[in-house]
PDB file of N, CA and C in Angstrom:
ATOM      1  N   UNK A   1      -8.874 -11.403   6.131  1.00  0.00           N
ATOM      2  CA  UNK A   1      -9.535 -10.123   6.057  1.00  0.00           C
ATOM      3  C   UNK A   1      -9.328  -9.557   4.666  1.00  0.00           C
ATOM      4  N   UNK A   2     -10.427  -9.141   4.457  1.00  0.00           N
ATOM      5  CA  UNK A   2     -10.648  -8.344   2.892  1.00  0.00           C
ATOM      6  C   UNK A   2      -9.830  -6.720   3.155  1.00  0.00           C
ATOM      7  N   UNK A   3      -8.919  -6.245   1.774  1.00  0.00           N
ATOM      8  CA  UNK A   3      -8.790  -5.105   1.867  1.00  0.00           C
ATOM      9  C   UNK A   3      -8.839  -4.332   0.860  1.00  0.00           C
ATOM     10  N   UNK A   4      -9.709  -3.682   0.091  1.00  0.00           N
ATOM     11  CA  UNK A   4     -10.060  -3.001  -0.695  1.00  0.00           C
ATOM     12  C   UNK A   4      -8.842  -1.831  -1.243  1.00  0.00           C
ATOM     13  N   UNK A   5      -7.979  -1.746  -1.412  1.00  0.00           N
ATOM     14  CA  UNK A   5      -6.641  -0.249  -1.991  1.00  0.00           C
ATOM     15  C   UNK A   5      -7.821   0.281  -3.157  1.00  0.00           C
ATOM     16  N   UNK A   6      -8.715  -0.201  -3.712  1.00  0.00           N
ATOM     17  CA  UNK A   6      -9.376   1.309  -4.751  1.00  0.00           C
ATOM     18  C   UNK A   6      -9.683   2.272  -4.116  1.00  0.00           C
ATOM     19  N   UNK A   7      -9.273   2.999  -3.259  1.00  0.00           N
ATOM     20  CA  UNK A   7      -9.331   4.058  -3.202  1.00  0.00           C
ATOM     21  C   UNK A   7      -8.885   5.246  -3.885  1.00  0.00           C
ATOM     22  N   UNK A   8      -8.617   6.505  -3.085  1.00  0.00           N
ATOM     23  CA  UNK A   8      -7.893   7.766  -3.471  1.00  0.00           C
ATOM     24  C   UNK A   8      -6.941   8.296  -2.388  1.00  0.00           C
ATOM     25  N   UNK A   9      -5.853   8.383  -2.746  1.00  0.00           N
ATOM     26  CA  UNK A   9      -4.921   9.172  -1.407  1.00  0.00           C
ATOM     27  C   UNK A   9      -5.758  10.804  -1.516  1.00  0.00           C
ATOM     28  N   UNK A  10      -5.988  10.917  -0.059  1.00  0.00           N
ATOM     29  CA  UNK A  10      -6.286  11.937   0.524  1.00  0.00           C
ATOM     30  C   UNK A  10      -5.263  13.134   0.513  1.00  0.00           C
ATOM     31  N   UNK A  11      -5.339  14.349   0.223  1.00  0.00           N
ATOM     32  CA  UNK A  11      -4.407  15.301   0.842  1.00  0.00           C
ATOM     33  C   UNK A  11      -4.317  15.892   2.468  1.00  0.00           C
ATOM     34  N   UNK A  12      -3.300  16.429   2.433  1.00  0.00           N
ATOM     35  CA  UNK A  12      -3.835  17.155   3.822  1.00  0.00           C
ATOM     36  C   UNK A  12      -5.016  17.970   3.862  1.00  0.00           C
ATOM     37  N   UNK A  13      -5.514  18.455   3.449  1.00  0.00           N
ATOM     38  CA  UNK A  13      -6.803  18.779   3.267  1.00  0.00           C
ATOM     39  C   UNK A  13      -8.025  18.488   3.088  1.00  0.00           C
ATOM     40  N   UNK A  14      -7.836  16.639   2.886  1.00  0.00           N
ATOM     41  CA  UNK A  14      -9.039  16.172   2.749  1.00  0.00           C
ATOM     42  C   UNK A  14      -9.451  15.916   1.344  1.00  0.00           C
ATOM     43  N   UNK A  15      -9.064  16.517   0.300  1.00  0.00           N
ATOM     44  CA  UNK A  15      -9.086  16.579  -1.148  1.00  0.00           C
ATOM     45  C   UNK A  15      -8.275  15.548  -1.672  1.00  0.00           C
ATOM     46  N   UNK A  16      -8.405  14.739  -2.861  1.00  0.00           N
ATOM     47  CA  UNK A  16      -8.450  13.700  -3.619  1.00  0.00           C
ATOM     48  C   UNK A  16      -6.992  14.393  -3.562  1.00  0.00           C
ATOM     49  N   UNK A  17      -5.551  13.480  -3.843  1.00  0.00           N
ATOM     50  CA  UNK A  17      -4.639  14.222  -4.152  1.00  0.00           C
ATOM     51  C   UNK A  17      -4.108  14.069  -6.021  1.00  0.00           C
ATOM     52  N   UNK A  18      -3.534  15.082  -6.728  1.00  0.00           N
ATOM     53  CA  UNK A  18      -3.838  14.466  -7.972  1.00  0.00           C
ATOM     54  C   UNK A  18      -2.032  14.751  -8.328  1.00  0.00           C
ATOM     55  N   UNK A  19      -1.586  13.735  -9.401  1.00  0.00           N
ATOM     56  CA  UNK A  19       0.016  13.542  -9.277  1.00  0.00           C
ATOM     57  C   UNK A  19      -0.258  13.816 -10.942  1.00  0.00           C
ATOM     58  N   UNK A  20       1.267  14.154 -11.438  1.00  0.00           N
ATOM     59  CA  UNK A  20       1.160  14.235 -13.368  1.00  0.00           C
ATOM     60  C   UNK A  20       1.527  13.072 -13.533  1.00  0.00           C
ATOM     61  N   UNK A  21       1.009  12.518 -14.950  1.00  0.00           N
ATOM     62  CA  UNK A  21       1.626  11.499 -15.691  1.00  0.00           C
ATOM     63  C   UNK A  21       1.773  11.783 -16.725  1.00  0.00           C
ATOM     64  N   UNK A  22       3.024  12.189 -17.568  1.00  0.00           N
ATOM     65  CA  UNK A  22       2.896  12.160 -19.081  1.00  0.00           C
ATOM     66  C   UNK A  22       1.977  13.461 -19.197  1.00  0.00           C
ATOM     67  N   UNK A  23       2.466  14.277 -18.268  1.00  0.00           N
ATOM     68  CA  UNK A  23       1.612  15.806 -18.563  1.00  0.00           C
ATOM     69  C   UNK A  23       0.136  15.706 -18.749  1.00  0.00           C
ATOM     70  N   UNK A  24      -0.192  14.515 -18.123  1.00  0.00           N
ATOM     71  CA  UNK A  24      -1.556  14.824 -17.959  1.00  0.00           C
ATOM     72  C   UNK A  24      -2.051  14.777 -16.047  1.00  0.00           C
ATOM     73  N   UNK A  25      -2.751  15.327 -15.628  1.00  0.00           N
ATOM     74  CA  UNK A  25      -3.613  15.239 -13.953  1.00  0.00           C
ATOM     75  C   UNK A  25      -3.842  13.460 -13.947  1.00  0.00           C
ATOM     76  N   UNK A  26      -3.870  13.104 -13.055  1.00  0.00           N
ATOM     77  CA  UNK A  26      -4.036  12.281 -12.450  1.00  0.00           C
ATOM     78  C   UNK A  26      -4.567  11.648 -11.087  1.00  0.00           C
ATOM     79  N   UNK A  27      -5.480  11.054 -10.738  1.00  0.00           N
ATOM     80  CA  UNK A  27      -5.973  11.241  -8.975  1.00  0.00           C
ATOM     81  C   UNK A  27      -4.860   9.680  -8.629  1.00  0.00           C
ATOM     82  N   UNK A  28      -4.256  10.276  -7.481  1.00  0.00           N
ATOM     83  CA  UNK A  28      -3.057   9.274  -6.772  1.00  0.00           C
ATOM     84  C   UNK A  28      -4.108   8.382  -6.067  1.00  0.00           C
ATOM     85  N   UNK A  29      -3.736   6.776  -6.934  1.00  0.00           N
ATOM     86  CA  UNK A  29      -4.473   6.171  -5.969  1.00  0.00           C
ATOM     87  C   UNK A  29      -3.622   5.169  -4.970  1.00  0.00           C
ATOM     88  N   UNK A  30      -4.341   4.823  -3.674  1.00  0.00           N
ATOM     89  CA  UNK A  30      -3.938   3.951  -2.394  1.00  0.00           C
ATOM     90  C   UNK A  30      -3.261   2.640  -3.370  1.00  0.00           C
ATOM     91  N   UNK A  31      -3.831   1.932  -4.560  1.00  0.00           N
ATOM     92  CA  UNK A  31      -3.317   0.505  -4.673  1.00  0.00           C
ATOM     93  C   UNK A  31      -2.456   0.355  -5.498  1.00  0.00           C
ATOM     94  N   UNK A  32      -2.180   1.885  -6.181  1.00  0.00           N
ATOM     95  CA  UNK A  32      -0.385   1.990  -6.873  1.00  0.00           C
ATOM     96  C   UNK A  32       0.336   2.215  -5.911  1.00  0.00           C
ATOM     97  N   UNK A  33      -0.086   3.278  -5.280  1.00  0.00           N
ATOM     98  CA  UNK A  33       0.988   3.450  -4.265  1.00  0.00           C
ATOM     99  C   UNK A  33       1.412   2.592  -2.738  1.00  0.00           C
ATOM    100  N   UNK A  34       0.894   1.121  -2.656  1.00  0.00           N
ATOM    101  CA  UNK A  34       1.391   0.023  -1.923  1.00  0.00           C
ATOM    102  C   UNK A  34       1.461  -0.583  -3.086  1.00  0.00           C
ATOM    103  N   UNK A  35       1.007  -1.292  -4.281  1.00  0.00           N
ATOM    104  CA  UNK A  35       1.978  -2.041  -4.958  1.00  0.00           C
ATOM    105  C   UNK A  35       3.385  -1.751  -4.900  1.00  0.00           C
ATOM    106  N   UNK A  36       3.840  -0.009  -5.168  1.00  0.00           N
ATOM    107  CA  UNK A  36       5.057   0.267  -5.340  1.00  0.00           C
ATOM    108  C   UNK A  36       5.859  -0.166  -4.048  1.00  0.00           C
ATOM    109  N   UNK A  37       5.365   0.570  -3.109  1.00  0.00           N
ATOM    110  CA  UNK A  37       5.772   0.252  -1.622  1.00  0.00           C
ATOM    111  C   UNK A  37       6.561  -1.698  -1.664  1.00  0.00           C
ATOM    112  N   UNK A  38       5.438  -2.265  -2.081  1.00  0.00           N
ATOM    113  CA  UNK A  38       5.457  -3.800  -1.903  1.00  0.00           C
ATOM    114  C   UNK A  38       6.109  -4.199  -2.588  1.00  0.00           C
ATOM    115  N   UNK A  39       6.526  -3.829  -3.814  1.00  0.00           N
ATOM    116  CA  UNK A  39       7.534  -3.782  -4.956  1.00  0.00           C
ATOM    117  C   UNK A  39       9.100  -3.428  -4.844  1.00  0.00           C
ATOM    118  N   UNK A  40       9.057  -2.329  -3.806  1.00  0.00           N
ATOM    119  CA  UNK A  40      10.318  -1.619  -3.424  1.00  0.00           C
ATOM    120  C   UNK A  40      10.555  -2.392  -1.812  1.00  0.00           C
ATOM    121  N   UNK A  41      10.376  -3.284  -1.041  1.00  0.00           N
ATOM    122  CA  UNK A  41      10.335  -3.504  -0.026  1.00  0.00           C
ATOM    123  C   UNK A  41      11.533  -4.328   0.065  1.00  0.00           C
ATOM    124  N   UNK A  42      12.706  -3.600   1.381  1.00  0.00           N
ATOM    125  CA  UNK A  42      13.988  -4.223   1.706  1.00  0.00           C
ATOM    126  C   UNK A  42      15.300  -3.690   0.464  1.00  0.00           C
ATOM    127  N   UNK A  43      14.384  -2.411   0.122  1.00  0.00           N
ATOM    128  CA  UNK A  43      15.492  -1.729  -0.677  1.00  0.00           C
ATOM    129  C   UNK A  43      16.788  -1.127   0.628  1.00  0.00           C
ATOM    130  N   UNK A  44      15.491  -0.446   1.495  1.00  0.00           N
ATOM    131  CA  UNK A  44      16.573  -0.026   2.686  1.00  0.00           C
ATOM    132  C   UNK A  44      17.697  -0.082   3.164  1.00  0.00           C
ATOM    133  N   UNK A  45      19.141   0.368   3.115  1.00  0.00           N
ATOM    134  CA  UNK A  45      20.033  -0.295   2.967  1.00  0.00           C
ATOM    135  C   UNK A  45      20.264  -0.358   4.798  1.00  0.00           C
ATOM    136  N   UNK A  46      19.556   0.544   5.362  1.00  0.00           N
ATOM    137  CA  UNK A  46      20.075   0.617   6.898  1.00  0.00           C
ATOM    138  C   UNK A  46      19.651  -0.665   7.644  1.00  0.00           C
ATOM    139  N   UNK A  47      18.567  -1.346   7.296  1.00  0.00           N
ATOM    140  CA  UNK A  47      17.655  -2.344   7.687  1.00  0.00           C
ATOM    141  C   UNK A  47      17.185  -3.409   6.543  1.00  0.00           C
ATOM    142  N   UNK A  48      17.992  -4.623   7.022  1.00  0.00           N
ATOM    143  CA  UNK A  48      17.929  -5.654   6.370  1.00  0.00           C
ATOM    144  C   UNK A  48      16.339  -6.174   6.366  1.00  0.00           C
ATOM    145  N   UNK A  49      15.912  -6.665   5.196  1.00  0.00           N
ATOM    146  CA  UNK A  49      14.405  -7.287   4.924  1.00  0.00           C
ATOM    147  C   UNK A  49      14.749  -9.022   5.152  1.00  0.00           C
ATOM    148  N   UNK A  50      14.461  -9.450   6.207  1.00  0.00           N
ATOM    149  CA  UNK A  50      14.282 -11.271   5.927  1.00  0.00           C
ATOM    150  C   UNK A  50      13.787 -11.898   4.486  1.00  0.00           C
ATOM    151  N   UNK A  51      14.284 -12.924   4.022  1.00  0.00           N
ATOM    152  CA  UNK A  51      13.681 -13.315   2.689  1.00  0.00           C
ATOM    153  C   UNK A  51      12.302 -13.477   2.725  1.00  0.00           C
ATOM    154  N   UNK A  52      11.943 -14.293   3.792  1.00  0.00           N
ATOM    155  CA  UNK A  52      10.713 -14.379   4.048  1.00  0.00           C
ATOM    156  C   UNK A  52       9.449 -13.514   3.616  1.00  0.00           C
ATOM    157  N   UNK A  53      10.070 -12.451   4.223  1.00  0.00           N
ATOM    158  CA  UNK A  53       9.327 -11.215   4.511  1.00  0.00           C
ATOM    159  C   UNK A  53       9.137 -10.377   2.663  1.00  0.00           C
ATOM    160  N   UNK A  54       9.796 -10.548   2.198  1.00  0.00           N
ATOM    161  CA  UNK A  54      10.077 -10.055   0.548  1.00  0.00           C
ATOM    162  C   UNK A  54       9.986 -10.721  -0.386  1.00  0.00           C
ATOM    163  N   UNK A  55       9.494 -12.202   0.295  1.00  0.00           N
ATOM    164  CA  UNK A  55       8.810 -13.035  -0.798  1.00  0.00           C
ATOM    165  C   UNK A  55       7.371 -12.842  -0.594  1.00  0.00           C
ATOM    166  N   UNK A  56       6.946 -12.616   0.728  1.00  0.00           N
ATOM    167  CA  UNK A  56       5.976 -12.285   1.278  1.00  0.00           C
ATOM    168  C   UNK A  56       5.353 -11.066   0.501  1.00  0.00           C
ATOM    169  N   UNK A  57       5.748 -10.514   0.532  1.00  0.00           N
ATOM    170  CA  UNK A  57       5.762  -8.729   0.203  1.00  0.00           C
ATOM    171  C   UNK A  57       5.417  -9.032  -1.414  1.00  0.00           C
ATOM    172  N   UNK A  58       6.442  -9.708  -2.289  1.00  0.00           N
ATOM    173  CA  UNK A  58       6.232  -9.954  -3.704  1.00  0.00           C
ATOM    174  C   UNK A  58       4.594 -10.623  -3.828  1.00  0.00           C
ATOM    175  N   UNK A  59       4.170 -11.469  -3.144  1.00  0.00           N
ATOM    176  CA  UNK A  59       3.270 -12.236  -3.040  1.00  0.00           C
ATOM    177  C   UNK A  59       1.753 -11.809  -2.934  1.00  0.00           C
ATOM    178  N   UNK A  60       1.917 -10.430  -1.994  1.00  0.00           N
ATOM    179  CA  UNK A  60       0.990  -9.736  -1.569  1.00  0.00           C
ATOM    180  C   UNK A  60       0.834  -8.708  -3.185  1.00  0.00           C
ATOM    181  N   UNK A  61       1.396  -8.351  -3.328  1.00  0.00           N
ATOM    182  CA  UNK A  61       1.671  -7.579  -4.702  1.00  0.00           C
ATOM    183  C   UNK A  61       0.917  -8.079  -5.624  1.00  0.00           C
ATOM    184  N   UNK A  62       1.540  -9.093  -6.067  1.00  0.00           N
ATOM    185  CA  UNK A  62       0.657 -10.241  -7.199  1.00  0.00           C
ATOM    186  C   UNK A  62      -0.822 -10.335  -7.050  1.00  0.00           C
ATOM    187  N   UNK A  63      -0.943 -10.405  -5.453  1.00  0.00           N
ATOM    188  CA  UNK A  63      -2.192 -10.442  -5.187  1.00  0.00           C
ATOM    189  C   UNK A  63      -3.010  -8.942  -5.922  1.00  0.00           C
ATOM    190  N   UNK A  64      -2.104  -8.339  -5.817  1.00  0.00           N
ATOM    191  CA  UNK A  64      -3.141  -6.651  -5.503  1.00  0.00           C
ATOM    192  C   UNK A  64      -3.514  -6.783  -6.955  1.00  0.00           C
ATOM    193  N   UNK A  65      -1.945  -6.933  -7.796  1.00  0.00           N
ATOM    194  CA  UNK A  65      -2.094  -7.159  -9.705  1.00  0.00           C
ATOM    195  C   UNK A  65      -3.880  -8.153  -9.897  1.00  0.00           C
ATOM    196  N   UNK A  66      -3.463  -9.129  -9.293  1.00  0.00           N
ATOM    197  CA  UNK A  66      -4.633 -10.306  -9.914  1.00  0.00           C
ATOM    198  C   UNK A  66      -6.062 -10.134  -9.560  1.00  0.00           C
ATOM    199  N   UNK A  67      -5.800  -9.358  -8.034  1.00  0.00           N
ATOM    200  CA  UNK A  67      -7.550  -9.503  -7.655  1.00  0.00           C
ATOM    201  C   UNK A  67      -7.635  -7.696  -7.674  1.00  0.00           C
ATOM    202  N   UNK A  68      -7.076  -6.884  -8.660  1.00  0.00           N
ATOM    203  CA  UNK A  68      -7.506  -5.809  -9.033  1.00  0.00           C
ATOM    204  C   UNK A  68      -7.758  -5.061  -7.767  1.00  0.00           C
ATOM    205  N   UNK A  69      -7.135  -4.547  -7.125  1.00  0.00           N
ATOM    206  CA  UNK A  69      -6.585  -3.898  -6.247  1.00  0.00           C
ATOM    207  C   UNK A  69      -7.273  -4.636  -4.844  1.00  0.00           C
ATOM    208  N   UNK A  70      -7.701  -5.569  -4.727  1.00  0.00           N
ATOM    209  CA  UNK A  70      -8.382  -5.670  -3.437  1.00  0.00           C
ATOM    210  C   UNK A  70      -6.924  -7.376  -2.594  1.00  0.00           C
ATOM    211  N   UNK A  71      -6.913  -7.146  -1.351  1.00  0.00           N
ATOM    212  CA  UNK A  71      -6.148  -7.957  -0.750  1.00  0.00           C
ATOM    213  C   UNK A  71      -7.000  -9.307   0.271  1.00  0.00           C
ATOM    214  N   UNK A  72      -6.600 -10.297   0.005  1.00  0.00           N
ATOM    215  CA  UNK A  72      -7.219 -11.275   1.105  1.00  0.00           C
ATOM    216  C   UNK A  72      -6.507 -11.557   2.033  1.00  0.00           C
ATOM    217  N   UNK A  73      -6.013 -11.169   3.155  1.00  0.00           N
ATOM    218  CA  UNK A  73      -4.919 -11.057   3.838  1.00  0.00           C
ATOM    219  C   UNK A  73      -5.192 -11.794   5.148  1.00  0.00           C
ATOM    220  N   UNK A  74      -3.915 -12.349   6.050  1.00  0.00           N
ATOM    221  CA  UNK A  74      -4.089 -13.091   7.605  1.00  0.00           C
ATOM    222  C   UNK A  74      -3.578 -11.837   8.148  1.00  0.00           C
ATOM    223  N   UNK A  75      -3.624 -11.713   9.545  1.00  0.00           N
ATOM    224  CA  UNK A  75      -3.024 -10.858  10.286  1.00  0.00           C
ATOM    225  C   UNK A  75      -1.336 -10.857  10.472  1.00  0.00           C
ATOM    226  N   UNK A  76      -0.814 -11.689  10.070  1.00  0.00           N
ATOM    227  CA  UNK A  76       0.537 -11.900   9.886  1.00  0.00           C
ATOM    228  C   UNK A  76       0.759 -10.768   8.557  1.00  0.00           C
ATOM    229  N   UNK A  77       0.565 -10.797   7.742  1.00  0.00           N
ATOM    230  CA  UNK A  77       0.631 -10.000   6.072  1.00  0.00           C
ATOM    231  C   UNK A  77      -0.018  -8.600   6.788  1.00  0.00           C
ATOM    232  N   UNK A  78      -0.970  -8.329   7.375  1.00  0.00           N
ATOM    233  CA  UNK A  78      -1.242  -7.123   7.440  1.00  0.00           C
ATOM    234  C   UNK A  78      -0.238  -6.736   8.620  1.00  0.00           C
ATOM    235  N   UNK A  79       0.673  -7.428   9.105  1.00  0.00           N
ATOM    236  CA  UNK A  79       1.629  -6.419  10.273  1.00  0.00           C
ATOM    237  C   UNK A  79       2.446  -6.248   9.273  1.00  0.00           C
ATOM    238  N   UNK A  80       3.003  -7.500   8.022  1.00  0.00           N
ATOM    239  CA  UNK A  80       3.502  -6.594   7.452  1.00  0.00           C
ATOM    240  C   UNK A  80       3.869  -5.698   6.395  1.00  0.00           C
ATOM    241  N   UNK A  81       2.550  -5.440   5.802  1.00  0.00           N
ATOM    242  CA  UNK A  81       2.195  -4.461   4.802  1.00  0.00           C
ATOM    243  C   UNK A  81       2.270  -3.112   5.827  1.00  0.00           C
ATOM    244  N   UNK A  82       1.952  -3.260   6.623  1.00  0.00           N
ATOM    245  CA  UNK A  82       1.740  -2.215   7.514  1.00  0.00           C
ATOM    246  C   UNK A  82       3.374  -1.200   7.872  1.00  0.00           C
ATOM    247  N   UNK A  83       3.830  -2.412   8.622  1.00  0.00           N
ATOM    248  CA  UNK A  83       5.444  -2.118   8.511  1.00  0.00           C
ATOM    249  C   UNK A  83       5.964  -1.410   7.182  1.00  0.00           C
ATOM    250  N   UNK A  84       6.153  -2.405   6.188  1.00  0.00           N
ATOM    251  CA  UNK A  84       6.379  -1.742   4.934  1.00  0.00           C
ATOM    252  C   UNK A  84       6.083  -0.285   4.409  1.00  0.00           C
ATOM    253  N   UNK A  85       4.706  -0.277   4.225  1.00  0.00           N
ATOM    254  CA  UNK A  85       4.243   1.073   4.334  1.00  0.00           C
ATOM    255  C   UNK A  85       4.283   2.489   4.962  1.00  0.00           C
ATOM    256  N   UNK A  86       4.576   2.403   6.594  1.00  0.00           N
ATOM    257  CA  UNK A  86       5.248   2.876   7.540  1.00  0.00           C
ATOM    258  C   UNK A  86       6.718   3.206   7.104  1.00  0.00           C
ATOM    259  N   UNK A  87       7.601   2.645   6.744  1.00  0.00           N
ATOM    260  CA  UNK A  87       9.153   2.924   6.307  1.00  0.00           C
ATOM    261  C   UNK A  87       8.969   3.817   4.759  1.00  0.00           C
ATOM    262  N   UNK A  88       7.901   3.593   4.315  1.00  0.00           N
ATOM    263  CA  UNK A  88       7.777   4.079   2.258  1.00  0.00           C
ATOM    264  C   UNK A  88       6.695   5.006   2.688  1.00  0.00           C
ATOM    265  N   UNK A  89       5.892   5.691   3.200  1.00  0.00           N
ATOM    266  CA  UNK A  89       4.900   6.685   2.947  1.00  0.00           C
ATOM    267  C   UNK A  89       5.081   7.705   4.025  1.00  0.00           C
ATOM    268  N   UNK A  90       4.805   8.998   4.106  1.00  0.00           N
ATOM    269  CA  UNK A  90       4.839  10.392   4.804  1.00  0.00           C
ATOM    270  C   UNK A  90       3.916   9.232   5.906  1.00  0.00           C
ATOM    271  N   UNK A  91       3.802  10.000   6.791  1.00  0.00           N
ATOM    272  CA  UNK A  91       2.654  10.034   8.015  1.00  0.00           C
ATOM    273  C   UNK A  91       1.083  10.035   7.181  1.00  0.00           C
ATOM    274  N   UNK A  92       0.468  11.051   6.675  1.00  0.00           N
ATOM    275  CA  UNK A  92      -0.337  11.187   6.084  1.00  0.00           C
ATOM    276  C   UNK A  92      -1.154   9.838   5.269  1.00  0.00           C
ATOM    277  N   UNK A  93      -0.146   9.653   4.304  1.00  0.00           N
ATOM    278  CA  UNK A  93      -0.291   8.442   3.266  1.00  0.00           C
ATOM    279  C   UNK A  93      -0.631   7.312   3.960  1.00  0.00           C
ATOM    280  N   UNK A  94       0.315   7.090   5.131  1.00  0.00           N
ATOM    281  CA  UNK A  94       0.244   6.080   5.912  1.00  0.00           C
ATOM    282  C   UNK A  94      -1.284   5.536   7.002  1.00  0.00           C
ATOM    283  N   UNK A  95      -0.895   6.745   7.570  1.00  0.00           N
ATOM    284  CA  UNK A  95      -2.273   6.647   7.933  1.00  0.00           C
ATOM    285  C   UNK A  95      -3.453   6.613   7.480  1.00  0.00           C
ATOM    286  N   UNK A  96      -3.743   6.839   6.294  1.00  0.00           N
ATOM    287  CA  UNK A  96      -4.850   5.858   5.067  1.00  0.00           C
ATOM    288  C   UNK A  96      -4.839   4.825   4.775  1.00  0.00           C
ATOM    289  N   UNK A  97      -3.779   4.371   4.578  1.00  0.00           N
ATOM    290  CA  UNK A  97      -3.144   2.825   4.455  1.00  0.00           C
ATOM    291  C   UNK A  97      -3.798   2.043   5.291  1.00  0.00           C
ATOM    292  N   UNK A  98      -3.274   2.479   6.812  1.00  0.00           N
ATOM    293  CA  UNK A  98      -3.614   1.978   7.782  1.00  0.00           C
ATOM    294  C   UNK A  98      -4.904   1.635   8.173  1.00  0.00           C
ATOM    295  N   UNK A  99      -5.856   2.892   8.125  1.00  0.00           N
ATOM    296  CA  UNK A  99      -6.883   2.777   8.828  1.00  0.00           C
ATOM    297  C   UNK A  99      -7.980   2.206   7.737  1.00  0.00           C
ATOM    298  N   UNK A 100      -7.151   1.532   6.744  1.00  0.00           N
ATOM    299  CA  UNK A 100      -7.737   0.585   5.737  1.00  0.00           C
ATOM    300  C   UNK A 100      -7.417  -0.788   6.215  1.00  0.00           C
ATOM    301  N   UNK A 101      -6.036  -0.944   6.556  1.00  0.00           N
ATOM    302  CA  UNK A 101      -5.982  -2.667   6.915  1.00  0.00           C
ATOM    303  C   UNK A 101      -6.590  -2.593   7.935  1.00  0.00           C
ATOM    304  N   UNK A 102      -6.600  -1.529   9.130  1.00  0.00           N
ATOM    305  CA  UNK A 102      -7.682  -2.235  10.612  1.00  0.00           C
ATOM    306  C   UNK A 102      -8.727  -2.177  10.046  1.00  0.00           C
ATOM    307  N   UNK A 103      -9.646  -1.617   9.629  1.00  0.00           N
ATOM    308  CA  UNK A 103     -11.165  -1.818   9.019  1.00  0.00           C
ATOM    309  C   UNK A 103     -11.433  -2.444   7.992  1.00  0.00           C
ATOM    310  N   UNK A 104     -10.567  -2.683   7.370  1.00  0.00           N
ATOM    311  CA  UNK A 104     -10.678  -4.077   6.163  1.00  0.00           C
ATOM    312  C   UNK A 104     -11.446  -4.096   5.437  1.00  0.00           C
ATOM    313  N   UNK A 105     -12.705  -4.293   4.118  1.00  0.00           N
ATOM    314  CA  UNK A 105     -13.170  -3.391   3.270  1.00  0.00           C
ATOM    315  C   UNK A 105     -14.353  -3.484   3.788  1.00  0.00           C
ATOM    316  N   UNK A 106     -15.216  -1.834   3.324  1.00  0.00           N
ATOM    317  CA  UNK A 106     -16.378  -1.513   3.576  1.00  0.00           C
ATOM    318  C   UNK A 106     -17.407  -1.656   2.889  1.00  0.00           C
ATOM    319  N   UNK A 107     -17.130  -2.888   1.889  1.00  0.00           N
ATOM    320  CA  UNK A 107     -18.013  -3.282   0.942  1.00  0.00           C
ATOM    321  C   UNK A 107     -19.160  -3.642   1.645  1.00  0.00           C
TER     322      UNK A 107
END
């Protein structure tokens, strides 16, 4: 399954959300913020990450770097990007995330 991250994180409001960089505005997008996620995955110190799972995670990453934010993913990788994401994003964030890997891109 195809998954498109160019998006925009949403606010609670529905509005583009916009973060500073270097004192300038910025619109927060979905495929920095799971690279990072995917990047930071099994930092957790309460809950151990399988190697598997964080080579996995590195792998998916690379992917996002190479094919410019879009993912080619099995359903195995999307339980656990999903997971991942779930432990690293508010409710909000997440649930964008999400209702991107079940619908997979709308190209």
């Amino acid at each position: 399954m195809k998954v498109n991250l160019n998006k925009n994180l949403l606010d609670f409001r529905g509005k583009e959300a916009i973060e500073l960089v270097d004192g300038k505005e910025r619109k927060k997008s979905l495929r920095d913020m799971v690279s990072e996620a995917l990047y930071a995955a099994g930092v957790n110190q309460q809950k151990s990450m399988e190697m598997a799972k964080k080579l996995r995670a590195y792998k998916m990453l690379q992917q996002i770097i190479n094919n410019r934010g879009v993912l080619d993913i099995e359903t195995e990788d999307a339980t656990l990007l999903k997971e991942i994401c779930a432990e690293f994003f508010t409710a909000g964030a997440y649930g964008q995330i999400h209702e991107l890997i079940e619908g997979g891109s709308k190209e």
